[in-house]
PDB file of N, CA and C in Angstrom:
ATOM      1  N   UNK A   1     -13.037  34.489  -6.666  1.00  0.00           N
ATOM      2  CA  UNK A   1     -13.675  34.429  -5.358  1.00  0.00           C
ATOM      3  C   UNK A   1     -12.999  35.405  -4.401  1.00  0.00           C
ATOM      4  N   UNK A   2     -11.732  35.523  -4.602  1.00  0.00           N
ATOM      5  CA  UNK A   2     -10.730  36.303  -3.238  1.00  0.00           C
ATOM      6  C   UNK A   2     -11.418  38.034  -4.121  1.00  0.00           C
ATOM      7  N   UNK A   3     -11.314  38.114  -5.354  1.00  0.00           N
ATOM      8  CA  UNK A   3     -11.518  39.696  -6.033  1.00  0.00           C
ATOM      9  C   UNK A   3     -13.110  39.958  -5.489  1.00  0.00           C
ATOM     10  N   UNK A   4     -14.142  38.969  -5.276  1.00  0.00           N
ATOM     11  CA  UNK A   4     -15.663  39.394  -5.469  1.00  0.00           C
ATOM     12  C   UNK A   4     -15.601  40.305  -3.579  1.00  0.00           C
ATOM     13  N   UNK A   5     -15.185  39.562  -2.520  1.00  0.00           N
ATOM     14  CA  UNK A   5     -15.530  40.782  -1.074  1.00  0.00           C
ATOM     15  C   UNK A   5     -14.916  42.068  -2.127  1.00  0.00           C
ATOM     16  N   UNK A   6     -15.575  43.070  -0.642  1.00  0.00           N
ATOM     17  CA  UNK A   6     -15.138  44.629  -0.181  1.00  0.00           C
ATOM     18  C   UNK A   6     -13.834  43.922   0.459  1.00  0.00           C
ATOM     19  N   UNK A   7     -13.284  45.218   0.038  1.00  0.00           N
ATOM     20  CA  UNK A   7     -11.547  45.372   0.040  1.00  0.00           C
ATOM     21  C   UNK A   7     -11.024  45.537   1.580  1.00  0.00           C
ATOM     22  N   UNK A   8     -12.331  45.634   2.645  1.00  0.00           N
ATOM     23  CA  UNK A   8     -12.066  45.507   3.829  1.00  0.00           C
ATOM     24  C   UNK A   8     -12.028  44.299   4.694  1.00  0.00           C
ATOM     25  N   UNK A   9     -12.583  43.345   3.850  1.00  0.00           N
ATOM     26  CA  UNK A   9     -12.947  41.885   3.978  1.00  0.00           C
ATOM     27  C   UNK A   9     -11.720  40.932   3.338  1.00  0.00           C
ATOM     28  N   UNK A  10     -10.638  41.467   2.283  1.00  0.00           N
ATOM     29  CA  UNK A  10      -9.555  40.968   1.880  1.00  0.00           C
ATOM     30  C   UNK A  10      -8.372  40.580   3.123  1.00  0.00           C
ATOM     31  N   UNK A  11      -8.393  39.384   3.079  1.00  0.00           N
ATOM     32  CA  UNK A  11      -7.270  38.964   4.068  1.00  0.00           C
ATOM     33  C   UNK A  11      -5.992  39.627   3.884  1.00  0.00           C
ATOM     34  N   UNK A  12      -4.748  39.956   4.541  1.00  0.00           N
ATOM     35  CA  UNK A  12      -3.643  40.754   4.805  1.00  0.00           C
ATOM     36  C   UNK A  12      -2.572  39.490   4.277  1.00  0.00           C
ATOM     37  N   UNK A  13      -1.715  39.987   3.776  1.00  0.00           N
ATOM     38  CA  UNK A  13      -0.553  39.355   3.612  1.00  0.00           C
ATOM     39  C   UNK A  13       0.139  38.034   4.483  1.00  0.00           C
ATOM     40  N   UNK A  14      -0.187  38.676   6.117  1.00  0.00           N
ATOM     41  CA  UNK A  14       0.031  37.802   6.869  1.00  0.00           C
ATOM     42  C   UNK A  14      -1.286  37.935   7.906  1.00  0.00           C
ATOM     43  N   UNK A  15      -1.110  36.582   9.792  1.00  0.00           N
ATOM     44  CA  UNK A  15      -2.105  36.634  10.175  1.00  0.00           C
ATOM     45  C   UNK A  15      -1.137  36.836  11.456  1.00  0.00           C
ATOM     46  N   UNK A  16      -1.348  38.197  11.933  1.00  0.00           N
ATOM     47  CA  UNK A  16      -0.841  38.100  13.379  1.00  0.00           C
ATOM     48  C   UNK A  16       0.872  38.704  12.741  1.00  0.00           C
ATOM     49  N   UNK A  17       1.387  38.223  11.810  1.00  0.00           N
ATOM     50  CA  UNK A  17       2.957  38.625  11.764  1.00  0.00           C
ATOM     51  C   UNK A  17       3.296  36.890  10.865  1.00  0.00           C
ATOM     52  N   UNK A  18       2.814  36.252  11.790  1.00  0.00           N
ATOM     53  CA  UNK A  18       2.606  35.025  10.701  1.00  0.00           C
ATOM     54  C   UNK A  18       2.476  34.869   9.159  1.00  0.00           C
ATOM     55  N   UNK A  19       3.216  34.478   8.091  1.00  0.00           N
ATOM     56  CA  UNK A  19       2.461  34.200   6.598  1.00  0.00           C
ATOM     57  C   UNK A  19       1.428  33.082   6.840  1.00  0.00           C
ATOM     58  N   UNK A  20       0.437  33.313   6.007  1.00  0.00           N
ATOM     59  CA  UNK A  20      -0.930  32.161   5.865  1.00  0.00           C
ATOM     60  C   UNK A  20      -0.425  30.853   5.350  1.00  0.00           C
ATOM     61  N   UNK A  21       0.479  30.820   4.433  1.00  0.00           N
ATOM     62  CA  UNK A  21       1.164  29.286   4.306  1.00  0.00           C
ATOM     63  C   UNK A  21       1.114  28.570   5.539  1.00  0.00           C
ATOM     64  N   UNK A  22       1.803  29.256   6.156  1.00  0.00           N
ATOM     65  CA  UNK A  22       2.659  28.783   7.422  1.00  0.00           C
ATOM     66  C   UNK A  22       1.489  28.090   8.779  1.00  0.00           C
ATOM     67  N   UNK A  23       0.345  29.278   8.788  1.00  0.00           N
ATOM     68  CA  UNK A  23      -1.064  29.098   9.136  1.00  0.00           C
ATOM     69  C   UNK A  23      -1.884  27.696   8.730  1.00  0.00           C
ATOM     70  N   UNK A  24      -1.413  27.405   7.710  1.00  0.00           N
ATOM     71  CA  UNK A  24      -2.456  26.346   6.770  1.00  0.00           C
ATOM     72  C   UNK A  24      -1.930  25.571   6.798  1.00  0.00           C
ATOM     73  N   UNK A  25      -0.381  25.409   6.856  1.00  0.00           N
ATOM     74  CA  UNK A  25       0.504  24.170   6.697  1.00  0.00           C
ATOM     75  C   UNK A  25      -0.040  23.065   7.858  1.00  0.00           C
ATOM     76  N   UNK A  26       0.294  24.229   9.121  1.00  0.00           N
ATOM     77  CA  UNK A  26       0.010  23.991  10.433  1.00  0.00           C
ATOM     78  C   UNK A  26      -1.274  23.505  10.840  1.00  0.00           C
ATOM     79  N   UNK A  27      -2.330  23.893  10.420  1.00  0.00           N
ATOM     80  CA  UNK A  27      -3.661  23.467  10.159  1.00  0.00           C
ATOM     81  C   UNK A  27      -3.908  22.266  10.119  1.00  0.00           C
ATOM     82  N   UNK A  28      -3.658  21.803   8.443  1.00  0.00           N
ATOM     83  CA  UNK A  28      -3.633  20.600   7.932  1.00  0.00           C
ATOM     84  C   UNK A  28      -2.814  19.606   8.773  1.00  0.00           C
ATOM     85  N   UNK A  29      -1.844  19.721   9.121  1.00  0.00           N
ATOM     86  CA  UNK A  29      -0.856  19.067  10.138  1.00  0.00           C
ATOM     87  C   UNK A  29      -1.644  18.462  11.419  1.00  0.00           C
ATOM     88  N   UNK A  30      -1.806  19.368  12.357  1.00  0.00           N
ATOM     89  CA  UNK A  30      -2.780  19.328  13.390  1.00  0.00           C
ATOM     90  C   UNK A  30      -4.130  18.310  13.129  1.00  0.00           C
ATOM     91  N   UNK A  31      -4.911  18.405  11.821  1.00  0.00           N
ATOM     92  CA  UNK A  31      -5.950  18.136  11.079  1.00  0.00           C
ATOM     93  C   UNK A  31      -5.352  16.435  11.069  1.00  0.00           C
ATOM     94  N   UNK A  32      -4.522  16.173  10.255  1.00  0.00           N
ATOM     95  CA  UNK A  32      -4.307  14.737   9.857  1.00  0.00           C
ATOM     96  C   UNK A  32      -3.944  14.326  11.035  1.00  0.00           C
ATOM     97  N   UNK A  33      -2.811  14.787  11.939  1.00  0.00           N
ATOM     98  CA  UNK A  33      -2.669  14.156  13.520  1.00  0.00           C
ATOM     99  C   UNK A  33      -3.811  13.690  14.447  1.00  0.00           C
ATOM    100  N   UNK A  34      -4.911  14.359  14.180  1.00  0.00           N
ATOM    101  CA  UNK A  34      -5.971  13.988  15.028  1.00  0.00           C
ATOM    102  C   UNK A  34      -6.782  12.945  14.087  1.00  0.00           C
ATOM    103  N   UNK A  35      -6.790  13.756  12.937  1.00  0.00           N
ATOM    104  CA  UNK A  35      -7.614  12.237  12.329  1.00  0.00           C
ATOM    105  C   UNK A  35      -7.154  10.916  12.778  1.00  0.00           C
ATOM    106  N   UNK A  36      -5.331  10.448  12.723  1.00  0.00           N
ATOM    107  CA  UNK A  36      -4.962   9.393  12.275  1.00  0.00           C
ATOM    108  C   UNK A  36      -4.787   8.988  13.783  1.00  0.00           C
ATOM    109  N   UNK A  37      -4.708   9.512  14.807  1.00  0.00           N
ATOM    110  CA  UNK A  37      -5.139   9.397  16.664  1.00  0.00           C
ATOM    111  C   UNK A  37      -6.403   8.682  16.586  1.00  0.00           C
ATOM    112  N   UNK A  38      -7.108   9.392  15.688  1.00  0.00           N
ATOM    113  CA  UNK A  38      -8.958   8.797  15.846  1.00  0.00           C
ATOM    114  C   UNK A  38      -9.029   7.343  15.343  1.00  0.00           C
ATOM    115  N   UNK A  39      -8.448   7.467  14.543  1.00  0.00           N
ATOM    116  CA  UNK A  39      -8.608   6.638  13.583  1.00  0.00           C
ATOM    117  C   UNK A  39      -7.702   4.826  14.522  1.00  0.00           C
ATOM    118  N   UNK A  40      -6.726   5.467  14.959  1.00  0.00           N
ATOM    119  CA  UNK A  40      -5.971   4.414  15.609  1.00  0.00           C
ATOM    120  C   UNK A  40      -6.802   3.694  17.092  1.00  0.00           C
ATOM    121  N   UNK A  41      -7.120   4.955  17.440  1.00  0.00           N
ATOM    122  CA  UNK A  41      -8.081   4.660  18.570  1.00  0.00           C
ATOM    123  C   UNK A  41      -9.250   3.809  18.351  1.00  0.00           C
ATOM    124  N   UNK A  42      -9.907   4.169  17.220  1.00  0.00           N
ATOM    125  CA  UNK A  42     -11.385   3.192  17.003  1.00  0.00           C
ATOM    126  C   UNK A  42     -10.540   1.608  16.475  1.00  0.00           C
ATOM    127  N   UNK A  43      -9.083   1.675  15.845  1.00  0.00           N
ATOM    128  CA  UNK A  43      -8.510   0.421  16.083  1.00  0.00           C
ATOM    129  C   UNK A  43      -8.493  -0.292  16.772  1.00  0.00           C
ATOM    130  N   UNK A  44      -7.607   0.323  18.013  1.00  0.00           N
ATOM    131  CA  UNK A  44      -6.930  -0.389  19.041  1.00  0.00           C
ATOM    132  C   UNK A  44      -8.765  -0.855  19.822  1.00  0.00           C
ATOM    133  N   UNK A  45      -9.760  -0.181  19.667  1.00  0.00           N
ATOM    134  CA  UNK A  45     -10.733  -0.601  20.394  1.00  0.00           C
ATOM    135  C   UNK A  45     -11.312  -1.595  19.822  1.00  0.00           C
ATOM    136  N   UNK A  46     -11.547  -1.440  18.495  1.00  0.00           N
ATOM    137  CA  UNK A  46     -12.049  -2.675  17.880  1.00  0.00           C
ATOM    138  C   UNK A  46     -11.418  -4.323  18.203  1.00  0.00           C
ATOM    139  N   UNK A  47     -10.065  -3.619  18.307  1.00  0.00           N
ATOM    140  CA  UNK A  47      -9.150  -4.904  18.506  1.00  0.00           C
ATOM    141  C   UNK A  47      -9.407  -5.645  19.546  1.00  0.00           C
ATOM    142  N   UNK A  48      -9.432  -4.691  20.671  1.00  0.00           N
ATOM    143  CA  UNK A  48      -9.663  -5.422  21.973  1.00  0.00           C
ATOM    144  C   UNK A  48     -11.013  -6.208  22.609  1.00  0.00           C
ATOM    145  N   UNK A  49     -11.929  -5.438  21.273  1.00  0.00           N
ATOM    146  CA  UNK A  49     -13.289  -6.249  21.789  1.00  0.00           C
ATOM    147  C   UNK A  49     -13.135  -7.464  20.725  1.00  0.00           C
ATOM    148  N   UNK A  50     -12.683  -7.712  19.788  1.00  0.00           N
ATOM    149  CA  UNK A  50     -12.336  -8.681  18.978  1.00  0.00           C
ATOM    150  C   UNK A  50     -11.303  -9.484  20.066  1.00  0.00           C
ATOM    151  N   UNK A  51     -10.768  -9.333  20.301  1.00  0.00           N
ATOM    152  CA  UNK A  51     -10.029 -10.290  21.524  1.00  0.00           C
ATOM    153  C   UNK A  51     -10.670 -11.022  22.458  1.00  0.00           C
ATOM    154  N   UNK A  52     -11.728  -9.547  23.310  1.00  0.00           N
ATOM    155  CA  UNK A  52     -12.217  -9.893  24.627  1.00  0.00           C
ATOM    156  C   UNK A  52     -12.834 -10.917  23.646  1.00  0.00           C
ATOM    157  N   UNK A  53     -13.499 -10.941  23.082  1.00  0.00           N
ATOM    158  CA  UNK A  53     -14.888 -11.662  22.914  1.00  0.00           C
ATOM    159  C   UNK A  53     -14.035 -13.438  22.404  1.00  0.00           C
ATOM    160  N   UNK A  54     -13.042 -13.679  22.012  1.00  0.00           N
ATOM    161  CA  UNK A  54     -12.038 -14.508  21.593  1.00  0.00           C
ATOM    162  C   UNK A  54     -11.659 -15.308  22.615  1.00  0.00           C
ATOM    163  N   UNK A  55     -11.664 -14.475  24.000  1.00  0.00           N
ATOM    164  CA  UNK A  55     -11.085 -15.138  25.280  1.00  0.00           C
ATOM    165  C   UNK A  55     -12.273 -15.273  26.057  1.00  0.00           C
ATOM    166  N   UNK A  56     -13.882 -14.830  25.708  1.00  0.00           N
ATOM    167  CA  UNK A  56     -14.869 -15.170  26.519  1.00  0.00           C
ATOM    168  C   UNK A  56     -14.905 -16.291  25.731  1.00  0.00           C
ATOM    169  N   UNK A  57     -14.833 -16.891  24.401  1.00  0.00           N
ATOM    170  CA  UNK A  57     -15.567 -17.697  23.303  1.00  0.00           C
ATOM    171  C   UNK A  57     -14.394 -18.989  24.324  1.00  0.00           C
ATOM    172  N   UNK A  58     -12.895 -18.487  24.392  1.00  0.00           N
ATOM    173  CA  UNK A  58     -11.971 -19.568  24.976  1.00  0.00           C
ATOM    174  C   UNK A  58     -12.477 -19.988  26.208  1.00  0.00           C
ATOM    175  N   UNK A  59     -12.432 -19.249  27.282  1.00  0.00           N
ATOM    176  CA  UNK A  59     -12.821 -19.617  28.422  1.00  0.00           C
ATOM    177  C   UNK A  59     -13.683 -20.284  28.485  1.00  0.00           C
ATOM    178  N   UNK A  60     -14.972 -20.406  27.497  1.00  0.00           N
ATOM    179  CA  UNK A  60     -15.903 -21.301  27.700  1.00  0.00           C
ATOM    180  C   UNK A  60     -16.057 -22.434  27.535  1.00  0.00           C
ATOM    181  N   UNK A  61     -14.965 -22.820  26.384  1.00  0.00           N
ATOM    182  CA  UNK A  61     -14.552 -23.885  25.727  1.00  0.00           C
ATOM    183  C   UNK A  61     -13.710 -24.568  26.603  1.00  0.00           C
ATOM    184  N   UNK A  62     -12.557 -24.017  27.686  1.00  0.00           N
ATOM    185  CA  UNK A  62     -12.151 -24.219  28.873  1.00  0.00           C
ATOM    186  C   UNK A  62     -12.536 -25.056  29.629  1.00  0.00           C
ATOM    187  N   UNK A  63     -14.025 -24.484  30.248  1.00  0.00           N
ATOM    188  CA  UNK A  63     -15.075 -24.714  31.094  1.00  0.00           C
ATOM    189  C   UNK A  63     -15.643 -25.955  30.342  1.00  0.00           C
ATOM    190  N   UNK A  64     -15.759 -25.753  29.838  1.00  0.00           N
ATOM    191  CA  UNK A  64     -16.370 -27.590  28.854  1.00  0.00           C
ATOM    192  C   UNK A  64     -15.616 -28.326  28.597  1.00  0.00           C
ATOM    193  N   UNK A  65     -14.614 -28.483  28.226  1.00  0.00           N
ATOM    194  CA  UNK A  65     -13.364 -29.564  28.437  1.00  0.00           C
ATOM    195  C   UNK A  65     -13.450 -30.042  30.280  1.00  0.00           C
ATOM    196  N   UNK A  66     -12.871 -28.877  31.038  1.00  0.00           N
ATOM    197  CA  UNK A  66     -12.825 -29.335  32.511  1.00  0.00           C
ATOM    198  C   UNK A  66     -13.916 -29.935  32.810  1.00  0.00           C
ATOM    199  N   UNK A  67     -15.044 -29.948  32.462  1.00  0.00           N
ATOM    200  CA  UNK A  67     -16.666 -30.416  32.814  1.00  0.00           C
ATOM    201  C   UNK A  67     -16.499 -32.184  32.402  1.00  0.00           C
ATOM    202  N   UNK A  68     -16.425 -32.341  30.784  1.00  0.00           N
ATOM    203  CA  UNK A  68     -15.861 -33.441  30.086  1.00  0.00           C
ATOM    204  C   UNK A  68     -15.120 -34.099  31.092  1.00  0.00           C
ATOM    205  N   UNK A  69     -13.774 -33.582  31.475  1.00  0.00           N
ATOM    206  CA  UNK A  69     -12.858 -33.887  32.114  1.00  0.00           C
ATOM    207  C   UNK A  69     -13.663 -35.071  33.362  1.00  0.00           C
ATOM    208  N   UNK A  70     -14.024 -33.671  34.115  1.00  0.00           N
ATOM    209  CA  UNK A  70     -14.369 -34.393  35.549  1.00  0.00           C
ATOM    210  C   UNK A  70     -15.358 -35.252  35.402  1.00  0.00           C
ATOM    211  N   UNK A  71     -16.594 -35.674  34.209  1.00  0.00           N
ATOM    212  CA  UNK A  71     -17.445 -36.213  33.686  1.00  0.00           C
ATOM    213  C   UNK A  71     -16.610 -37.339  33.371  1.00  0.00           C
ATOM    214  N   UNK A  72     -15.994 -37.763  32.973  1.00  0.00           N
ATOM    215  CA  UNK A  72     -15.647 -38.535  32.440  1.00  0.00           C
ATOM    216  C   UNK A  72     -14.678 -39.446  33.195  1.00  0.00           C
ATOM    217  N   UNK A  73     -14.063 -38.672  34.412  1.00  0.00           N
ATOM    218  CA  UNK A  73     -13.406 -39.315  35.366  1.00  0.00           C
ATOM    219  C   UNK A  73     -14.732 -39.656  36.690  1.00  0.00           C
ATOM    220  N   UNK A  74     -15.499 -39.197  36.693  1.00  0.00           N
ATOM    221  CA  UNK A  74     -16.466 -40.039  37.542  1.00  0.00           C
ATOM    222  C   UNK A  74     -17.340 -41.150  36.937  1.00  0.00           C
ATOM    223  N   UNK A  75     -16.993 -40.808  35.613  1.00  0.00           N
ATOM    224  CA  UNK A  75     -17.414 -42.410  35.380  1.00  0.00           C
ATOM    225  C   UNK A  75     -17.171 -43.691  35.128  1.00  0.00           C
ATOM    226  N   UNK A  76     -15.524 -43.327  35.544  1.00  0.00           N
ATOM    227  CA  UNK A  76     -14.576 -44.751  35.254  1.00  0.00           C
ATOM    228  C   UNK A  76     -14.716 -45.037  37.199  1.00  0.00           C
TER     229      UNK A  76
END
């Protein structure tokens, strides 16, 4: 694949003064850092609506006990 371009189209030894290792290492690096950012992020969000929704489900259950509560003391 690198032999089939014109020989003007062949990449250089290096990019800028840079070696291409060094280019690609860096790449991939950058590449997995953002994935595993993304990836943590759609976590931490999932988490918190798994929570919120945990403490709306509580609070309501809250609200119905105190109801019980005062129900039950107006009728003694």
């Amino acid at each position: 694949v690198i032999n089939s371009p014109p020989d003007h189209f062949h990449p250089g030894t290096d990019f800028c003064g840079i070696p291409w290792i060094v280019i690609i290492i860096v790449f991939l690096g950058i590449s997995t850092l953002a994935i595993f950012l993304w990836k943590t992020s759609l976590c931490v969000s999932f988490l918190k609506t798994v929570l919120k929704s945990q403490n709306v489900h509580d609070g309501s259950t809250d609200v119905q006990r105190k109801a019980w509560r005062s129900n039950s003391r107006s009728q003694e």
